[in-house]
N, C-alpha and C. Protein backbone atom coordinates (compact mmCIF):
# COMPACT_ATOMS: atom_id res chain seq x y z
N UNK A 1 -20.49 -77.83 -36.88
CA UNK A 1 -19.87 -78.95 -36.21
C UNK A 1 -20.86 -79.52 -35.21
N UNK A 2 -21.32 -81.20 -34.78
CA UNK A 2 -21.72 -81.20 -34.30
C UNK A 2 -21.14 -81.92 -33.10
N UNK A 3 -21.90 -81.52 -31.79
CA UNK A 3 -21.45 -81.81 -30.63
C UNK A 3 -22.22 -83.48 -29.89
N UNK A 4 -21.57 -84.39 -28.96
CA UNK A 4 -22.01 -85.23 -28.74
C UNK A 4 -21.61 -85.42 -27.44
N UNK A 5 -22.69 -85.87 -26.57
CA UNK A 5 -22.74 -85.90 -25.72
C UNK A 5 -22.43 -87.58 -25.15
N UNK A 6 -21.63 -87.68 -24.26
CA UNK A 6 -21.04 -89.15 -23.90
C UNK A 6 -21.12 -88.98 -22.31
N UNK A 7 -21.63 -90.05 -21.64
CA UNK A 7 -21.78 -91.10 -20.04
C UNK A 7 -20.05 -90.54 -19.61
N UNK A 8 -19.53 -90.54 -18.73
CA UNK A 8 -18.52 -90.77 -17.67
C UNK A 8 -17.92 -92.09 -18.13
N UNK A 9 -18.60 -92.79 -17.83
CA UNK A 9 -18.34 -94.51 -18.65
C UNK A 9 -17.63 -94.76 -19.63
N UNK A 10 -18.33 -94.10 -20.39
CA UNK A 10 -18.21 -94.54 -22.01
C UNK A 10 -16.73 -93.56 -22.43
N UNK A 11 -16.51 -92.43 -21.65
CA UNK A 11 -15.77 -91.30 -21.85
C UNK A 11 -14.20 -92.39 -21.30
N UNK A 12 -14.39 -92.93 -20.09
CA UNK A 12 -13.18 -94.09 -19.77
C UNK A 12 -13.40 -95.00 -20.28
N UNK A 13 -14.53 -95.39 -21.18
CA UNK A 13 -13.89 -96.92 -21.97
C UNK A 13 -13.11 -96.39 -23.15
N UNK A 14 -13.00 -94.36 -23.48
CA UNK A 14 -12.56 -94.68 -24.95
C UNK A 14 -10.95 -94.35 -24.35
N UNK A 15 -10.97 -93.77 -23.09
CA UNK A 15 -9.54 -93.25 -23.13
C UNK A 15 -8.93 -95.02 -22.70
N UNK A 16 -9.34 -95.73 -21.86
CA UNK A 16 -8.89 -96.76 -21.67
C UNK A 16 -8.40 -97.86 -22.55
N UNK A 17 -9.59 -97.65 -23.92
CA UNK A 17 -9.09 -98.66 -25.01
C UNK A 17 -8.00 -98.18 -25.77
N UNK A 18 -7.86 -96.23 -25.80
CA UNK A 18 -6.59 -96.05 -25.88
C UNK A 18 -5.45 -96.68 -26.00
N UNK A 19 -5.38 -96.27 -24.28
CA UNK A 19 -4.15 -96.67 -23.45
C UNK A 19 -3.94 -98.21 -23.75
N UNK A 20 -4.81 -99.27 -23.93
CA UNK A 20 -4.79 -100.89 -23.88
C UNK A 20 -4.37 -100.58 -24.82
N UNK A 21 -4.37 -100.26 -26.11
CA UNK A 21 -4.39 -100.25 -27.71
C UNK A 21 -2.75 -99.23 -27.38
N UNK A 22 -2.23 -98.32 -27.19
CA UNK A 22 -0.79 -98.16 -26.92
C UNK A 22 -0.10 -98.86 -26.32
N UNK A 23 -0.04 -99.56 -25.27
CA UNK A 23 0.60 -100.96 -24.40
C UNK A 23 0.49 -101.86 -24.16
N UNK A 24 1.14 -102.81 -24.56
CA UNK A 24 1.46 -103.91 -23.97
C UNK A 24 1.65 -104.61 -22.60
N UNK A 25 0.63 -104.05 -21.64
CA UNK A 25 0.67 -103.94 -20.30
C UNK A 25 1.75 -105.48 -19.81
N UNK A 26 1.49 -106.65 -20.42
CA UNK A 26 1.96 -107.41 -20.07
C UNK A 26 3.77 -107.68 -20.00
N UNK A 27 4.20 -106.49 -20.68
CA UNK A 27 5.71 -106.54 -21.14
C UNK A 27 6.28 -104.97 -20.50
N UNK A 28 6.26 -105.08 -19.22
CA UNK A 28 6.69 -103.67 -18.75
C UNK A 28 8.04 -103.84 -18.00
N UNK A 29 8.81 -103.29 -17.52
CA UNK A 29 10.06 -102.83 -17.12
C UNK A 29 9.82 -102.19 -15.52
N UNK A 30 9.98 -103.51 -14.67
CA UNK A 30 9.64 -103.09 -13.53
C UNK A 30 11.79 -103.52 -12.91
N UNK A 31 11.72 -102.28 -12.01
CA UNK A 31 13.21 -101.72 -11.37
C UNK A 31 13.06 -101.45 -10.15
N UNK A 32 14.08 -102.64 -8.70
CA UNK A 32 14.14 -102.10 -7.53
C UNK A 32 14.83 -101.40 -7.28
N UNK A 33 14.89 -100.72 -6.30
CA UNK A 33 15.69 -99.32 -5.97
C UNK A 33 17.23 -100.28 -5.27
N UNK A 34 18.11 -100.54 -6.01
CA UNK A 34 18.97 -100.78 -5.37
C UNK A 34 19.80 -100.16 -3.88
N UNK A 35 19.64 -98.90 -3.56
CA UNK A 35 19.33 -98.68 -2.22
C UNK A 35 18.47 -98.79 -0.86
N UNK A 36 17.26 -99.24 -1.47
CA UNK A 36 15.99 -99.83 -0.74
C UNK A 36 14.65 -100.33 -1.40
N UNK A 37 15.20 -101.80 -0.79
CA UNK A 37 14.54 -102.97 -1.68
C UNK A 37 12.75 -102.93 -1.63
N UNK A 38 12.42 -101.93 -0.90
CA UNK A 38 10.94 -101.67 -0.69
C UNK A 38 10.15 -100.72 -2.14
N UNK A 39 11.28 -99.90 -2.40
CA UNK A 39 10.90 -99.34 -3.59
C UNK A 39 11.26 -99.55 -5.23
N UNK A 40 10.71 -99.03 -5.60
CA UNK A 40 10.47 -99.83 -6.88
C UNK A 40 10.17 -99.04 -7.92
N UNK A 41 10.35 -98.81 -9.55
CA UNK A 41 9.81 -98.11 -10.62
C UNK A 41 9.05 -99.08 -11.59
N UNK A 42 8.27 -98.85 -12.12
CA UNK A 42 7.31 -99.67 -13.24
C UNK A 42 7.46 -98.17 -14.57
N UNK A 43 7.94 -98.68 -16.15
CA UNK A 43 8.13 -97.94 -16.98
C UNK A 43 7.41 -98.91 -17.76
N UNK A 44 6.22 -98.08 -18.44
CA UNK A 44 5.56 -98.75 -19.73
C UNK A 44 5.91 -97.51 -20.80
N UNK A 45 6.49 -98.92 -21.78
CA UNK A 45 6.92 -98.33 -23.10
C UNK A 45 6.15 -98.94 -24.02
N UNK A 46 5.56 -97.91 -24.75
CA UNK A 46 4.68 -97.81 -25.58
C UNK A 46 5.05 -98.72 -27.11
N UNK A 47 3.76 -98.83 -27.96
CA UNK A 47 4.03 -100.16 -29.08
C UNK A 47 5.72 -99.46 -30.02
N UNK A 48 6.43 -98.44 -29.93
CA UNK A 48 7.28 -97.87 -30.66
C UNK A 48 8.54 -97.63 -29.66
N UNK A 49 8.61 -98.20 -28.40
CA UNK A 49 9.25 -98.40 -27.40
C UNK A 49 9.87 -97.33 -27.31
N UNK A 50 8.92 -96.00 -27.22
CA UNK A 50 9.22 -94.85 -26.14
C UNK A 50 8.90 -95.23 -24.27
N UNK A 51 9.80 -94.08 -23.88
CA UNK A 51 9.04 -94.65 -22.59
C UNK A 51 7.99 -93.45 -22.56
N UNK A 52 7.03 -93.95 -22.10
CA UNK A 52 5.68 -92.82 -21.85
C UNK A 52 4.87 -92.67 -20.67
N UNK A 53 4.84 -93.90 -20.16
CA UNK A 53 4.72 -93.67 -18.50
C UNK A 53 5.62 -94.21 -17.06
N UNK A 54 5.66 -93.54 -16.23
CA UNK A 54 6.84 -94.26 -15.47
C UNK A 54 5.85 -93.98 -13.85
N UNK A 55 5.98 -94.73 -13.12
CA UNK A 55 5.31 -95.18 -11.69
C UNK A 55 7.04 -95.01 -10.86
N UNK A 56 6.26 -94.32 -9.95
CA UNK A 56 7.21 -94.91 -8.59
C UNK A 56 6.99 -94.82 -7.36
N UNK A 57 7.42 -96.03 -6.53
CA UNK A 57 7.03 -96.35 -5.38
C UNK A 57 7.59 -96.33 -4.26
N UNK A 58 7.05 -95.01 -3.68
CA UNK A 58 8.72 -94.91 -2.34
C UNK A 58 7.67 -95.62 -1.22
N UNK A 59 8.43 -96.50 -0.67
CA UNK A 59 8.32 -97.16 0.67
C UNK A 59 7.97 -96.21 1.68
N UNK A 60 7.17 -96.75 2.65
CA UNK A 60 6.83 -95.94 4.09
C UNK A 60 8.25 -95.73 4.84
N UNK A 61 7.78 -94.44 5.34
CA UNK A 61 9.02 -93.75 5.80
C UNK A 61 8.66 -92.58 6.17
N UNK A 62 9.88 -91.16 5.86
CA UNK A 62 9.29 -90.05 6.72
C UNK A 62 9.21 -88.93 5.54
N UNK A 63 8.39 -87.99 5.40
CA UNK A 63 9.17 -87.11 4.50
C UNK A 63 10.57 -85.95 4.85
N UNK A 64 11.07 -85.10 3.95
CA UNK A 64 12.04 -84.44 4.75
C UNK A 64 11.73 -83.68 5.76
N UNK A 65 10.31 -82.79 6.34
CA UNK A 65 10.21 -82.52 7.09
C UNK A 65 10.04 -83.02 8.92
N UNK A 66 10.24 -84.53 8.59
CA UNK A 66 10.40 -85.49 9.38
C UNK A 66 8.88 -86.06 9.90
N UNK A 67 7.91 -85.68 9.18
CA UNK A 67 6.27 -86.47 9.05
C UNK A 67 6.41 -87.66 8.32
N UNK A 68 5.98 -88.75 9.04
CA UNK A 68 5.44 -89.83 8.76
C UNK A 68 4.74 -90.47 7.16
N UNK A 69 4.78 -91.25 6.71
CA UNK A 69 3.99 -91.27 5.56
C UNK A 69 4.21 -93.05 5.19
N UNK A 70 2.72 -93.37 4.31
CA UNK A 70 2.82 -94.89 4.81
C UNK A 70 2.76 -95.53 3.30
N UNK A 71 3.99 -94.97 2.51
CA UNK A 71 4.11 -95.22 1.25
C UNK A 71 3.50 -93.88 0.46
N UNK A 72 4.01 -93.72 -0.91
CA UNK A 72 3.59 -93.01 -1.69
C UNK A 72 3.66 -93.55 -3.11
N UNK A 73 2.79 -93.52 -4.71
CA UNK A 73 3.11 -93.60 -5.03
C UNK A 73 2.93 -92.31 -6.53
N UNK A 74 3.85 -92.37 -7.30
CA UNK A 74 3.59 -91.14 -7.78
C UNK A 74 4.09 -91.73 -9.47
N UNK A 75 3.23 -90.88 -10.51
CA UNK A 75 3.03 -91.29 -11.28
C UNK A 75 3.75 -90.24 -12.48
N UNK A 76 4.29 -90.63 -13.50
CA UNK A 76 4.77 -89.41 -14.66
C UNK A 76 3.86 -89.77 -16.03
N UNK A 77 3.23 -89.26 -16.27
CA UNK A 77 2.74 -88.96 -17.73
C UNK A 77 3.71 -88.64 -19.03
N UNK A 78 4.17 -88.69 -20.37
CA UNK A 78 4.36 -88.14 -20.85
C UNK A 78 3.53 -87.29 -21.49
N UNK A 79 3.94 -85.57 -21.94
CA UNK A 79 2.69 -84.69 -22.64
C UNK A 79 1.89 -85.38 -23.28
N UNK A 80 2.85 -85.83 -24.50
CA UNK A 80 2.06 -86.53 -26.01
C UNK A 80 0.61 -86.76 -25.59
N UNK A 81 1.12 -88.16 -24.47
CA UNK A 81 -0.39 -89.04 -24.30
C UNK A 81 -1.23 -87.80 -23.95
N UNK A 82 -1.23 -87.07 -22.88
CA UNK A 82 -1.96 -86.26 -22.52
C UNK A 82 -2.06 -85.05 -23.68
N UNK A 83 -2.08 -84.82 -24.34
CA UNK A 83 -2.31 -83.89 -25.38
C UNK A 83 -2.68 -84.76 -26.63
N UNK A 84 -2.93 -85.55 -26.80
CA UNK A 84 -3.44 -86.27 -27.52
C UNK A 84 -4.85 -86.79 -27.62
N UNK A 85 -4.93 -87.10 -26.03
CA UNK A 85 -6.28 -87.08 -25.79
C UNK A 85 -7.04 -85.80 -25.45
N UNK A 86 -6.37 -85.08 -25.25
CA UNK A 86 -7.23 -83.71 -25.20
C UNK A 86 -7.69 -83.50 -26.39
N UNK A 87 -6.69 -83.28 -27.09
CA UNK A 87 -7.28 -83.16 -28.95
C UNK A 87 -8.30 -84.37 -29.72
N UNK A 88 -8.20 -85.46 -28.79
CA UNK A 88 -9.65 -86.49 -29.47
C UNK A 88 -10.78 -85.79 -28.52
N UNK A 89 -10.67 -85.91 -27.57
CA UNK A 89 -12.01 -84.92 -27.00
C UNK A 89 -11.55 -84.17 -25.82
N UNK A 90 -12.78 -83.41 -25.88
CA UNK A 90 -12.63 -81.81 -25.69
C UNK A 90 -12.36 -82.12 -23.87
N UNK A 91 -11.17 -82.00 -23.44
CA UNK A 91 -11.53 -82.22 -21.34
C UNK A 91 -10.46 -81.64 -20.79
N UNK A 92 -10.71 -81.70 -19.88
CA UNK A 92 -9.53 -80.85 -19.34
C UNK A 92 -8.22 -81.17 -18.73
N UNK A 93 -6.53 -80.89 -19.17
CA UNK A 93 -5.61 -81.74 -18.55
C UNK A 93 -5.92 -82.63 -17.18
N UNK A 94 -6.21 -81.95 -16.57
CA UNK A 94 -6.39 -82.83 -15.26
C UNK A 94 -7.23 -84.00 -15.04
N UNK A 95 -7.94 -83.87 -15.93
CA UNK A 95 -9.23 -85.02 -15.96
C UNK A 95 -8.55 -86.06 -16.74
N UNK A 96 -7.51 -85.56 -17.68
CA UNK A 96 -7.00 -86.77 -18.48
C UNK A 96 -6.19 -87.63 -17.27
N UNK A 97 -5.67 -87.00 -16.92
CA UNK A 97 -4.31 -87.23 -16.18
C UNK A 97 -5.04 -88.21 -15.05
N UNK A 98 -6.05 -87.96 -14.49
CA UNK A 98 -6.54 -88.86 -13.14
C UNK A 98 -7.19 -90.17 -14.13
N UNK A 99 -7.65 -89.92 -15.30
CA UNK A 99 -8.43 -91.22 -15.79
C UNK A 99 -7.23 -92.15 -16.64
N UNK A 100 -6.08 -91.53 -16.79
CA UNK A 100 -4.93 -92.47 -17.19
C UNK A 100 -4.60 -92.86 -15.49
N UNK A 101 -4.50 -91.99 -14.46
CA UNK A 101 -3.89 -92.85 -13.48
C UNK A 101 -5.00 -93.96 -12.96
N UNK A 102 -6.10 -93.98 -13.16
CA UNK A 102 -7.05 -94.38 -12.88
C UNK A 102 -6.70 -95.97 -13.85
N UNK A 103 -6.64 -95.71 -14.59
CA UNK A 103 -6.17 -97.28 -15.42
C UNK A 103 -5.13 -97.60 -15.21
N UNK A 104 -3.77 -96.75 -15.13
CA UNK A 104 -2.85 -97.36 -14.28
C UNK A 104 -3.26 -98.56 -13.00
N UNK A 105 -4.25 -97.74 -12.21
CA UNK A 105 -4.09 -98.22 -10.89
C UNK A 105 -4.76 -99.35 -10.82
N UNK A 106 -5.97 -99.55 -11.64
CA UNK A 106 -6.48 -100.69 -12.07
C UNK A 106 -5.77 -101.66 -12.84
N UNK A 107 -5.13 -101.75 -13.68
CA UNK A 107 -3.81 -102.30 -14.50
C UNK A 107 -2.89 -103.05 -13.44
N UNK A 108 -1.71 -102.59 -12.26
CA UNK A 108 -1.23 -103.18 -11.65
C UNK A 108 -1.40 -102.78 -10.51
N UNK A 109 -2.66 -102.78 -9.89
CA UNK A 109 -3.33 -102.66 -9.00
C UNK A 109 -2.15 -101.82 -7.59
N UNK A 110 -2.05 -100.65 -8.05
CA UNK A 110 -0.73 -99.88 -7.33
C UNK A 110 -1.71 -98.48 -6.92
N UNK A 111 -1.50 -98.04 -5.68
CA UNK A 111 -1.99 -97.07 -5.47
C UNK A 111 -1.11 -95.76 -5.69
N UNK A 112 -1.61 -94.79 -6.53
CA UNK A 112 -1.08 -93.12 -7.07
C UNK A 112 -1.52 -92.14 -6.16
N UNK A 113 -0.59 -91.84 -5.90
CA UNK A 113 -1.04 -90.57 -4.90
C UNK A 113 -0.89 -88.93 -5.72
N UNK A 114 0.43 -89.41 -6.29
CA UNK A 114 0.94 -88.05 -7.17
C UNK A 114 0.90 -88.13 -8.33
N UNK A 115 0.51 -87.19 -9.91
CA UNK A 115 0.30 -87.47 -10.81
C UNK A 115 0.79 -86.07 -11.24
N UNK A 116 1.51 -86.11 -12.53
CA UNK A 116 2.47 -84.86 -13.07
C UNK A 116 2.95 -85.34 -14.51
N UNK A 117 3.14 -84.74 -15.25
CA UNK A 117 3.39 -84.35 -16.73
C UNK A 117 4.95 -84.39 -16.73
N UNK A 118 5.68 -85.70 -17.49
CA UNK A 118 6.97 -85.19 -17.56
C UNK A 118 7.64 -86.42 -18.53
N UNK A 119 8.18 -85.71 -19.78
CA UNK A 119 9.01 -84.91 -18.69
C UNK A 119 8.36 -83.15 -19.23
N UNK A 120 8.75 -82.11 -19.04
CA UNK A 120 7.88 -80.56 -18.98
C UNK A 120 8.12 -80.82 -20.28
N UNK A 121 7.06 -79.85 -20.56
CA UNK A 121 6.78 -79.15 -22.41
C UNK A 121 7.38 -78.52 -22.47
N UNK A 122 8.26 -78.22 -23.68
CA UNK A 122 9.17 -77.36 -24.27
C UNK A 122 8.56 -76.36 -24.44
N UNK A 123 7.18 -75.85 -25.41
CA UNK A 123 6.11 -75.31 -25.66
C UNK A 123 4.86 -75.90 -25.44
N UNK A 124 4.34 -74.87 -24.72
CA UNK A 124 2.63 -74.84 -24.78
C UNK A 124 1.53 -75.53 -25.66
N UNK A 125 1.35 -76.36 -25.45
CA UNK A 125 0.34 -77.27 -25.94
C UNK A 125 -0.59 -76.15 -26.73
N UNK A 126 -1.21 -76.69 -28.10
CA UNK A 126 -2.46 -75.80 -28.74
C UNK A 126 -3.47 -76.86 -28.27
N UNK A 127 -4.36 -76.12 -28.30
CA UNK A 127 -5.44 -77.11 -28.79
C UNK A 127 -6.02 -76.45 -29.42
């Protein structure tokens, strides 16, 4: 088998053309929090109209321990995507997971603070 070596770059233009090539970025499902109009969800559903990624945006405020915080926003993956690209090339969950939020954040220019897999795997991913 042979092995190939790829730039940082080139490694996010393939997961990125991916992600462009699964969504329709322009046709997403954005939801205010009818309890507080500051927050907000963004759900992109994929060309087979699963939902596969979901954003959300809690407004500045406090957390429960009563600390301060000046917005958050936090991001859900579904596995698939992320096990999918693991199996086109060889990297490690976490690296997928920041270079999808990474096009997220570039996409609708939203800042991610939190990034997580969900909804959970039933079973353990092979690779």
């Amino acid at each position: 088998m042979a092995r190939y070596i790829i730039t940082q770059n080139q490694m996010h233009s393939v997961i990125y053309k991916y992600l462009d090539n699964m969504f329709d970025v322009t046709s997403f499902k954005k939801e205010v929090n009818p309890y507080n109009k500051d927050a907000y969800r963004i759900d992109l559903i994929d060309n087979y109209g699963n939902n596969t990624i979901s954003y959300f945006w809690f407004a500045p405020g406090e957390y429960d321990d009563g600390t301060k915080h000046y917005g958050i926003g936090d991001i859900h993956i579904h596995p698939d995507i992320v096990d999918t690209l693991r199996q086109m090339i060889s990297i490690r969950e976490s690296k997928v997971m920041d270079i999808i939020a990474d096009w997220f954040s570039e996409k609708f220019n939203e800042d991610i603070d939190e990034i997580s897999i969900y909804s959970r795997r039933i079973n353990p991913p092979v690779y």
